[in-house]
N, C-alpha and C. Protein backbone atom coordinates (compact mmCIF):
# COMPACT_ATOMS: atom_id res chain seq x y z
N UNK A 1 -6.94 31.16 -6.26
CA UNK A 1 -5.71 31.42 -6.97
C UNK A 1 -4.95 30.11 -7.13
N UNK A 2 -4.58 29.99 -8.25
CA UNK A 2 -3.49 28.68 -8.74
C UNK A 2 -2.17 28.60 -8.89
N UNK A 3 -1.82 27.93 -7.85
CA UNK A 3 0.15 28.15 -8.28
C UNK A 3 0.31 26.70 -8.12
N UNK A 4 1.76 26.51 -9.03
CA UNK A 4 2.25 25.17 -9.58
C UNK A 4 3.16 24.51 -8.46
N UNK A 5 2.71 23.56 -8.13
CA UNK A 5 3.21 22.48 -6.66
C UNK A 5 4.19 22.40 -7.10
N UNK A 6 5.32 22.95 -8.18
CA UNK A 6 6.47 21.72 -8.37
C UNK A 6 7.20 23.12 -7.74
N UNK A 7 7.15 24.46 -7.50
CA UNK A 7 7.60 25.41 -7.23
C UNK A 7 7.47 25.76 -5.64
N UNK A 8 6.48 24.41 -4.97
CA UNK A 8 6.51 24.56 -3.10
C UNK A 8 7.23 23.73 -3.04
N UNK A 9 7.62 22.45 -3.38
CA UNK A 9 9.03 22.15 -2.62
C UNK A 9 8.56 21.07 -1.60
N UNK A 10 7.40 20.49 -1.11
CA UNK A 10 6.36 19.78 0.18
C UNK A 10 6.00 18.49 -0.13
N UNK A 11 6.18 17.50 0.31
CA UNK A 11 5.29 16.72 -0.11
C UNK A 11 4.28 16.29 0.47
N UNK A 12 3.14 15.31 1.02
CA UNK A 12 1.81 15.27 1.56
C UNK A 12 1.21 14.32 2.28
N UNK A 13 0.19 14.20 3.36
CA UNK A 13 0.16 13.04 3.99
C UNK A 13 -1.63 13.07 3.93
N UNK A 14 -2.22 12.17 4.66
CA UNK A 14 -3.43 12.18 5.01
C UNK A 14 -4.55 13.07 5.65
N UNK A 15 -5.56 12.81 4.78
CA UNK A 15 -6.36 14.55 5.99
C UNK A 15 -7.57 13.66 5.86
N UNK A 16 -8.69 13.08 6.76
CA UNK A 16 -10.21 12.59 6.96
C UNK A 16 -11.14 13.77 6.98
N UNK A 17 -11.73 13.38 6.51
CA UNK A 17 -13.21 14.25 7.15
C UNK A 17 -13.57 15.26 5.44
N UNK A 18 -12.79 14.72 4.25
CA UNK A 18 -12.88 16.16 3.03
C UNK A 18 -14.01 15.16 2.34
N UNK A 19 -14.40 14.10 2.49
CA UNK A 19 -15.25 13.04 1.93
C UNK A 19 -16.73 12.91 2.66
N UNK A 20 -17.58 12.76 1.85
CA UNK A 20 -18.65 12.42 2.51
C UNK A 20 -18.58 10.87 3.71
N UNK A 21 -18.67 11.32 4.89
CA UNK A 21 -18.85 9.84 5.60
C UNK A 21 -19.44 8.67 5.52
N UNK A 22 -18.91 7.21 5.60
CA UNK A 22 -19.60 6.66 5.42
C UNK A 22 -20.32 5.96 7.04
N UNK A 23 -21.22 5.10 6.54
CA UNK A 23 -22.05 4.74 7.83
C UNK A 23 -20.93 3.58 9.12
N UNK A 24 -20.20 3.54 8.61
CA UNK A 24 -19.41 2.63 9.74
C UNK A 24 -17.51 3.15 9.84
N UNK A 25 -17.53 4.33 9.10
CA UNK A 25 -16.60 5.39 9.21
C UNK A 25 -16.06 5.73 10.49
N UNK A 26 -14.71 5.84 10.69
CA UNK A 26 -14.41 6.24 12.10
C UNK A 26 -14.13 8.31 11.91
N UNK A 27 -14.41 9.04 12.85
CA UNK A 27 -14.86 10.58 12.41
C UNK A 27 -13.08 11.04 12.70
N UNK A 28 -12.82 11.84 12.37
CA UNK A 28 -11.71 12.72 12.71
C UNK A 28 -11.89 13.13 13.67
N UNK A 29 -10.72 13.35 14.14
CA UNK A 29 -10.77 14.84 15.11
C UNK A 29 -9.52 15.87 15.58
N UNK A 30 -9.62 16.95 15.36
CA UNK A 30 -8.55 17.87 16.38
C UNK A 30 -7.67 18.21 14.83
N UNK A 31 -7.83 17.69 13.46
CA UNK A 31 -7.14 17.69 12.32
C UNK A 31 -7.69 19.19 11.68
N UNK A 32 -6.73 20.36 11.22
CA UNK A 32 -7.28 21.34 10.72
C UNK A 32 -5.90 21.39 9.49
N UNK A 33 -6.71 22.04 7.77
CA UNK A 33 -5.48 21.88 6.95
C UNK A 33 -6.07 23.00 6.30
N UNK A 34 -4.60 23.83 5.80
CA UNK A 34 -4.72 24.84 5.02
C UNK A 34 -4.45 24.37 3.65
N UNK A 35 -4.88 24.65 2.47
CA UNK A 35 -4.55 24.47 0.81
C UNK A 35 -3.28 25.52 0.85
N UNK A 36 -2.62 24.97 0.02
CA UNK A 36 -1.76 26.02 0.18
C UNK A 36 -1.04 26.25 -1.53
N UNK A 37 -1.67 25.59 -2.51
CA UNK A 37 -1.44 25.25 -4.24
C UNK A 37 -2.04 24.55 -4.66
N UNK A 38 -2.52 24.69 -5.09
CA UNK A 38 -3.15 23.18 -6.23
C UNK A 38 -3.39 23.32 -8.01
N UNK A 39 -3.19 22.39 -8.59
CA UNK A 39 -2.97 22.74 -10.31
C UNK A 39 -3.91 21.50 -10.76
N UNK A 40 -4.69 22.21 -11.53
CA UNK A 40 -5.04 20.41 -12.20
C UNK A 40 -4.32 20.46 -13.33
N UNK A 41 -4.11 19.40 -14.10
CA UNK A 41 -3.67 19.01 -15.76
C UNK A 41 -5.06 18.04 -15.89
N UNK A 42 -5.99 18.72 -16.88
CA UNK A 42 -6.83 17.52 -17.42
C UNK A 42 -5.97 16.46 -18.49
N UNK A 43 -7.08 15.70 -18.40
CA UNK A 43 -6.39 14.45 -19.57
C UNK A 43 -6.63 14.90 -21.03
N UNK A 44 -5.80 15.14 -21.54
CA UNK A 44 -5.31 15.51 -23.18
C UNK A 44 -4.70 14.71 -24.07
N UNK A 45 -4.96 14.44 -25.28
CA UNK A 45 -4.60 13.25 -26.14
C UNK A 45 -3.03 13.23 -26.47
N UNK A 46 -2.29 12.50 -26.09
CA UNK A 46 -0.98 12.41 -26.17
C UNK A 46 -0.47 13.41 -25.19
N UNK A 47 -0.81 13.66 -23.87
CA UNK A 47 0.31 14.47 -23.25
C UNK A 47 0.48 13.33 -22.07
N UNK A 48 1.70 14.32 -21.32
CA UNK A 48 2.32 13.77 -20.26
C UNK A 48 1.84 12.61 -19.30
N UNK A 49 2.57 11.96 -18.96
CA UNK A 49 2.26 10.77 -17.76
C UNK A 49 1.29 11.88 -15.68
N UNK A 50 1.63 13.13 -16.11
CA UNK A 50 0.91 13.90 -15.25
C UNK A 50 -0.10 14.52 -15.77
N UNK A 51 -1.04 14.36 -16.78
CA UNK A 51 -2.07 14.64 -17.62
C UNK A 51 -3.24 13.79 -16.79
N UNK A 52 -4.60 14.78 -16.52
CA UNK A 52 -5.75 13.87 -15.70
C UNK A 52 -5.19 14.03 -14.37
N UNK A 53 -4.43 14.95 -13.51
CA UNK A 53 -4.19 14.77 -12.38
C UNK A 53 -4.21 16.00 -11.77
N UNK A 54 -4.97 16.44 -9.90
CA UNK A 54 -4.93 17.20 -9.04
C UNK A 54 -3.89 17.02 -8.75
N UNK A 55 -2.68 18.21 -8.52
CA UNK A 55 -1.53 18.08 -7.71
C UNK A 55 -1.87 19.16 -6.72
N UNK A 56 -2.14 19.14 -5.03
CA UNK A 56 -2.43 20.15 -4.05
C UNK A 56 -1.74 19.52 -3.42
N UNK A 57 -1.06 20.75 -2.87
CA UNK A 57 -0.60 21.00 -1.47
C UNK A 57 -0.86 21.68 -0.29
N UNK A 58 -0.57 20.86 0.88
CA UNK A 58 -1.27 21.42 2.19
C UNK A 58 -0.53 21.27 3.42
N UNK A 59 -0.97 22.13 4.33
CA UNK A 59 -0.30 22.00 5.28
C UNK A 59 -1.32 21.60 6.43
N UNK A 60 -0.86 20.40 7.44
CA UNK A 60 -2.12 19.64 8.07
C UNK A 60 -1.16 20.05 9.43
N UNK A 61 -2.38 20.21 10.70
CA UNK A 61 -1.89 20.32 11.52
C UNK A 61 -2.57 18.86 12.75
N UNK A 62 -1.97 17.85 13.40
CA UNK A 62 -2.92 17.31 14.21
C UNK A 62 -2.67 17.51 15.37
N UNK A 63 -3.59 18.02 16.37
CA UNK A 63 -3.59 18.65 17.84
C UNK A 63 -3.18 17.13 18.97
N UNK A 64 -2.67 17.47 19.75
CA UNK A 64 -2.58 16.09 20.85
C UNK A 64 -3.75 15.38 20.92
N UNK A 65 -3.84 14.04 21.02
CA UNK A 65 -4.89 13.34 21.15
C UNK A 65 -5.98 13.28 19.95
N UNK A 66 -5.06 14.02 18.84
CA UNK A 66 -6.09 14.11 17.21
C UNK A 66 -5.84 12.78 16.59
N UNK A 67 -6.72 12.55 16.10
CA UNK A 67 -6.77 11.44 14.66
C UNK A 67 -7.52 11.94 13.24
N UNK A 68 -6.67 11.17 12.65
CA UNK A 68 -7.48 11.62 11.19
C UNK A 68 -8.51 10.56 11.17
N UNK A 69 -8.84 9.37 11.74
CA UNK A 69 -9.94 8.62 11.60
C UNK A 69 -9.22 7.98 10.57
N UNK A 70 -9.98 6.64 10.08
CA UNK A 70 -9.64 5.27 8.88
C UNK A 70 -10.09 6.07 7.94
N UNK A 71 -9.00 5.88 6.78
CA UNK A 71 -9.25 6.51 5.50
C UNK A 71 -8.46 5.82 4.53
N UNK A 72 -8.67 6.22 3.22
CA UNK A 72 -7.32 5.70 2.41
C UNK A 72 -7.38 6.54 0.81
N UNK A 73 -6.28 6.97 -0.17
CA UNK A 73 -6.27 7.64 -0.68
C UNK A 73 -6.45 6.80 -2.01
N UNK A 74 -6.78 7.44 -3.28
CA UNK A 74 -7.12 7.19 -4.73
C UNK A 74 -6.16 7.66 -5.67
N UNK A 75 -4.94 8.39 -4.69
CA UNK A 75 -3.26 8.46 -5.42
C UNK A 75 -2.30 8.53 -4.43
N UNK A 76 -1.12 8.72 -5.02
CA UNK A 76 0.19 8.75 -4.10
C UNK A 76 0.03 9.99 -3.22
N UNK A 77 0.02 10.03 -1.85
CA UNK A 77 0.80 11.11 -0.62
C UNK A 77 1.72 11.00 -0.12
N UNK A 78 2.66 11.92 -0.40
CA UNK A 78 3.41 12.32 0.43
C UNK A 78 3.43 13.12 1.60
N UNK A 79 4.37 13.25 2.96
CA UNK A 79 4.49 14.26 4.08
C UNK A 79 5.32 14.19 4.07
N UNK A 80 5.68 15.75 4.63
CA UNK A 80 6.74 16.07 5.32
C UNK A 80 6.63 16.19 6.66
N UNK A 81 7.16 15.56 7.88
CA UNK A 81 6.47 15.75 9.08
C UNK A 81 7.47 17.11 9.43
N UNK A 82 6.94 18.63 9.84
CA UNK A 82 7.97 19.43 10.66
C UNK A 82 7.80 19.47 11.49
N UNK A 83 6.61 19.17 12.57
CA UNK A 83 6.57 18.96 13.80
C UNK A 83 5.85 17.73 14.50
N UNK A 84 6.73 17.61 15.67
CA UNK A 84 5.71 16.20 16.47
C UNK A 84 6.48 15.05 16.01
N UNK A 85 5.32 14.09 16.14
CA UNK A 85 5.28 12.83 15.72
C UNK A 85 4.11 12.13 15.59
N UNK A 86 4.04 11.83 14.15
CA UNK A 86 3.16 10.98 13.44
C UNK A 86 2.85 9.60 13.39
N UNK A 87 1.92 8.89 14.45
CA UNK A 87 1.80 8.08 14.24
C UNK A 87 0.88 7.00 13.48
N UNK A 88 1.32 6.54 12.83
CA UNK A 88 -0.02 5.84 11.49
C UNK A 88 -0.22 4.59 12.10
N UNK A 89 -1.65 3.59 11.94
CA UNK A 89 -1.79 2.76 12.26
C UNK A 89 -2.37 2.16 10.84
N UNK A 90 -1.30 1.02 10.49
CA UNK A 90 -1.95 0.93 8.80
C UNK A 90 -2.94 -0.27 8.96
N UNK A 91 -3.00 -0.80 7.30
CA UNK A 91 -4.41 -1.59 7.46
C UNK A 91 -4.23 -2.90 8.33
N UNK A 92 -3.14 -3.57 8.19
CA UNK A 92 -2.58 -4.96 9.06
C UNK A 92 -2.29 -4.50 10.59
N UNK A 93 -2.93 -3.39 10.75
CA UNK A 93 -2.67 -2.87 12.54
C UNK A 93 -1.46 -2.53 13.24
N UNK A 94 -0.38 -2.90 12.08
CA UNK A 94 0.72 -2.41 12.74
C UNK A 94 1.33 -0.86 12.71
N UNK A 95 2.09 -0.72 13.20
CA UNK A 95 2.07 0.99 13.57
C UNK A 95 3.64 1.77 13.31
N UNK A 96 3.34 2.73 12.68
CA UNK A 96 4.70 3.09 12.42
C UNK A 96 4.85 4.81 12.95
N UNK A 97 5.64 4.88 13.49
CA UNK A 97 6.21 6.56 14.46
C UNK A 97 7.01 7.46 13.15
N UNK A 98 6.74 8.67 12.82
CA UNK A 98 7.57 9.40 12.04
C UNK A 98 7.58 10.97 12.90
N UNK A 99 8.81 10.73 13.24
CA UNK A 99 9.13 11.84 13.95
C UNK A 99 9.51 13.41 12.85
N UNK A 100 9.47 14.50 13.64
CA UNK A 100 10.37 15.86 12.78
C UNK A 100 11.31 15.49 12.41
N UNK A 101 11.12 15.99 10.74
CA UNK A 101 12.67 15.80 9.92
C UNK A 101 11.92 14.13 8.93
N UNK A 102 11.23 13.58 9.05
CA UNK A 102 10.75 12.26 8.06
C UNK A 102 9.99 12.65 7.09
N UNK A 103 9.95 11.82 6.10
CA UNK A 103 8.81 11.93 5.19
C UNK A 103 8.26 10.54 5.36
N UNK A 104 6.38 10.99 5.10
CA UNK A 104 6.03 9.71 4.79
C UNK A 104 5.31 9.77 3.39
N UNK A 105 5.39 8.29 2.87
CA UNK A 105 4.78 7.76 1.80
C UNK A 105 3.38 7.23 1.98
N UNK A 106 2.43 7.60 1.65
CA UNK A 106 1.33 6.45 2.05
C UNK A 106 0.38 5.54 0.32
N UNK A 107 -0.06 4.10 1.08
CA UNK A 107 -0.01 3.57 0.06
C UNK A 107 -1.52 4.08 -0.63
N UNK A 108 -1.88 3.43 -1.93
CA UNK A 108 -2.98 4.06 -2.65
C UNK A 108 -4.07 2.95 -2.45
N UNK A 109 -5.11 3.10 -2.30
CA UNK A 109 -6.43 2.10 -2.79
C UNK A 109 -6.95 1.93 -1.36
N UNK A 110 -8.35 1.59 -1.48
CA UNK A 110 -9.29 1.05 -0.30
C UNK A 110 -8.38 -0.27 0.62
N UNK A 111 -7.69 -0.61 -0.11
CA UNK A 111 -6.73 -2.36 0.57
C UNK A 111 -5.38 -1.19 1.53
N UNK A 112 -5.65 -0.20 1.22
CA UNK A 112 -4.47 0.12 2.51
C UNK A 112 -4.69 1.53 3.25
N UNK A 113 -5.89 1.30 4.14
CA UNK A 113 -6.65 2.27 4.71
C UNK A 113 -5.52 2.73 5.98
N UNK A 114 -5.47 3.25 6.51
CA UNK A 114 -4.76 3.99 7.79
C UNK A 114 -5.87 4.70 8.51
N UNK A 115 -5.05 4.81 9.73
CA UNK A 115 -5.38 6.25 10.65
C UNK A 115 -3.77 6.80 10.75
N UNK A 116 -4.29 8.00 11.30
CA UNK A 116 -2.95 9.06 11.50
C UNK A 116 -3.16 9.63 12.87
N UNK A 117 -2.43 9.65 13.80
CA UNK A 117 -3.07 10.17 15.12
C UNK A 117 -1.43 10.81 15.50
N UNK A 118 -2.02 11.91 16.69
CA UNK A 118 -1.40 12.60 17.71
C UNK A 118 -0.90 11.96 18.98
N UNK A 119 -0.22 10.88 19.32
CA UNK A 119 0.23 10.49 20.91
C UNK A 119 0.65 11.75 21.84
N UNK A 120 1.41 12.57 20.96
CA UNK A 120 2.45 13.56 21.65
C UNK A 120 1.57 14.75 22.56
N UNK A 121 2.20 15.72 22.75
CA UNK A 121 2.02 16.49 23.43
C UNK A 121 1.85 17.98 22.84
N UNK A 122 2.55 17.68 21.27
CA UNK A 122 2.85 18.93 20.47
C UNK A 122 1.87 18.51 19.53
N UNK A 123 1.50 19.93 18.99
CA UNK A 123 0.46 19.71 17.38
C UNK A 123 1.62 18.71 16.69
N UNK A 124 1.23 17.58 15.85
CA UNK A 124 1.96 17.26 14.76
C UNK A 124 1.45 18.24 13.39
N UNK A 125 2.78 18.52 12.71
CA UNK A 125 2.62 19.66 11.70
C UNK A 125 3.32 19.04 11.05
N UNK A 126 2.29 18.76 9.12
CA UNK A 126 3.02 18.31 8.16
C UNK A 126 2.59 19.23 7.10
N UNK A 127 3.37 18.74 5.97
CA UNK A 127 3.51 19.91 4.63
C UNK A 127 3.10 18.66 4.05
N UNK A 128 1.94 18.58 3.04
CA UNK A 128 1.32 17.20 2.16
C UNK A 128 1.36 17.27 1.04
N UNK A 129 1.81 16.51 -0.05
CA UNK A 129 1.48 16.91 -1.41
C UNK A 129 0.72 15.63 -2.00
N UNK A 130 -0.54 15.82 -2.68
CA UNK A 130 -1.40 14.91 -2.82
C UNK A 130 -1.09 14.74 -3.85
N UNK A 131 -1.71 13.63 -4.98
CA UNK A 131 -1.20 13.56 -6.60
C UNK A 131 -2.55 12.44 -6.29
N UNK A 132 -3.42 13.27 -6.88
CA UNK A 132 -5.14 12.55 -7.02
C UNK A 132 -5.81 12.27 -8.53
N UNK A 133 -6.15 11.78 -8.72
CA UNK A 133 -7.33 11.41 -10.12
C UNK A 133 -8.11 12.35 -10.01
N UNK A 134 -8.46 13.49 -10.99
CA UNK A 134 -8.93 14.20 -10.64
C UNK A 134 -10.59 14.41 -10.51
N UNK A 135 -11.08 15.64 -9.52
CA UNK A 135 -12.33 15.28 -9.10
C UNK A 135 -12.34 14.27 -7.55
N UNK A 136 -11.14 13.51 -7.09
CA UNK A 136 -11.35 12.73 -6.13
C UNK A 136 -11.27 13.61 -4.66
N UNK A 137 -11.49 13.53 -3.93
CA UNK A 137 -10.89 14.16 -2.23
C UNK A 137 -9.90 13.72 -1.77
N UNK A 138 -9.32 14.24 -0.79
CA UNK A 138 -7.74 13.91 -0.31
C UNK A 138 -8.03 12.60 -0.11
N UNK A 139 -8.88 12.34 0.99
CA UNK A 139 -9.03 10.86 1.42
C UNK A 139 -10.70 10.42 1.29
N UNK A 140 -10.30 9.64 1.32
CA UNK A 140 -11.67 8.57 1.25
C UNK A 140 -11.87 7.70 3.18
N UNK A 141 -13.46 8.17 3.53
CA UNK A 141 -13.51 7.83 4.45
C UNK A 141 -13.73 5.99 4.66
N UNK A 142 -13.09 5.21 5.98
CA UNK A 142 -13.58 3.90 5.57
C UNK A 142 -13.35 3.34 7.07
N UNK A 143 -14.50 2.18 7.06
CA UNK A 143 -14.19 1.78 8.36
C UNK A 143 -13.02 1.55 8.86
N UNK A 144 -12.57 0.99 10.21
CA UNK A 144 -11.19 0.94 10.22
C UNK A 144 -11.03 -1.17 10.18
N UNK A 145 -10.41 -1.24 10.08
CA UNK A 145 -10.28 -2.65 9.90
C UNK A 145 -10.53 -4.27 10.95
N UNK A 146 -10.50 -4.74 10.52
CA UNK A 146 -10.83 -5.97 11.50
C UNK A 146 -10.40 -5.92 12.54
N UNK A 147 -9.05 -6.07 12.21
CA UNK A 147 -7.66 -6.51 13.49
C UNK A 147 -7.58 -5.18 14.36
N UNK A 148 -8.34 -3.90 13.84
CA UNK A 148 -8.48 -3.04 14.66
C UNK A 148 -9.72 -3.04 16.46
N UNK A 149 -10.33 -4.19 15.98
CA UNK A 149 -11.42 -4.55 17.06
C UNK A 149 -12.19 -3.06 17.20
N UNK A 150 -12.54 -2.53 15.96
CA UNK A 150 -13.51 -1.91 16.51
C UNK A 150 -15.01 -2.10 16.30
């Protein structure tokens, strides 16, 4: 069933593991997400700047001690974090905390891969709204980076 994202109100964060793996891929874990809308607009001659685009929304849950594994997306995500705290480790290794009540932005292309992990004690629970090229997966799996020493 198809209903129009601009009528949930959510916006969207990272989910690993919807992509085929690659061979030096770090795996997810403890990450479970419900769809909860999604619309495509194919690309049509003279329409809108949202023409050619998946808009889904989801709701991601990550369990204590979960990671989404190194990934990176092929459009804009948004989250809403409602529970926990989200911590991302982006591609330059530095690390940013988004507690309940934040949104995050994450950036687009293979040059700004993340992980998303659980420190806390509580599921982190976000509301995601993806805005993809369509045909692509939420995320794209990818090693994790240098400065990560793994």
């Amino acid at each position: 069933m198809t209903t129009r994202i601009g009528t949930v109100g959510i916006c969207c964060v990272a989910v690993a593991g919807l992509s085929p793996a690659l061979a030096t891929a770090t795996p997810p874990s403890g990450v479970t997400a419900e769809t909860l809308a999604h619309e495509s607009f194919p690309l049509l001659p003279g329409s809108s700047a949202i023409a050619g685009t998946d808009f889904t929304a989801r709701k991601i849950t990550i369990a204590p001690g979960g990671t989404t594994g190194w990934h990176y997306h092929d459009g804009p995500v948004y989250a809403y974090v409602e529970q926990g705290v989200l911590t991302r480790t982006l591609h330059d290794c530095s690390q940013v905390s988004s507690p309940a009540g934040q949104i995050v932005a994450e950036e687009v292309d293979g040059n700004h891969v993340h992980e998303g992990t659980n420190l806390g004690t509580v599921p982190v629970v976000l509301y995601a709204a993806y805005i993809e090229p369509p045909g692509k997966p939420f995320a794209e799996d990818a090693p994790a980076p240098p400065c990560a020493g793994e």
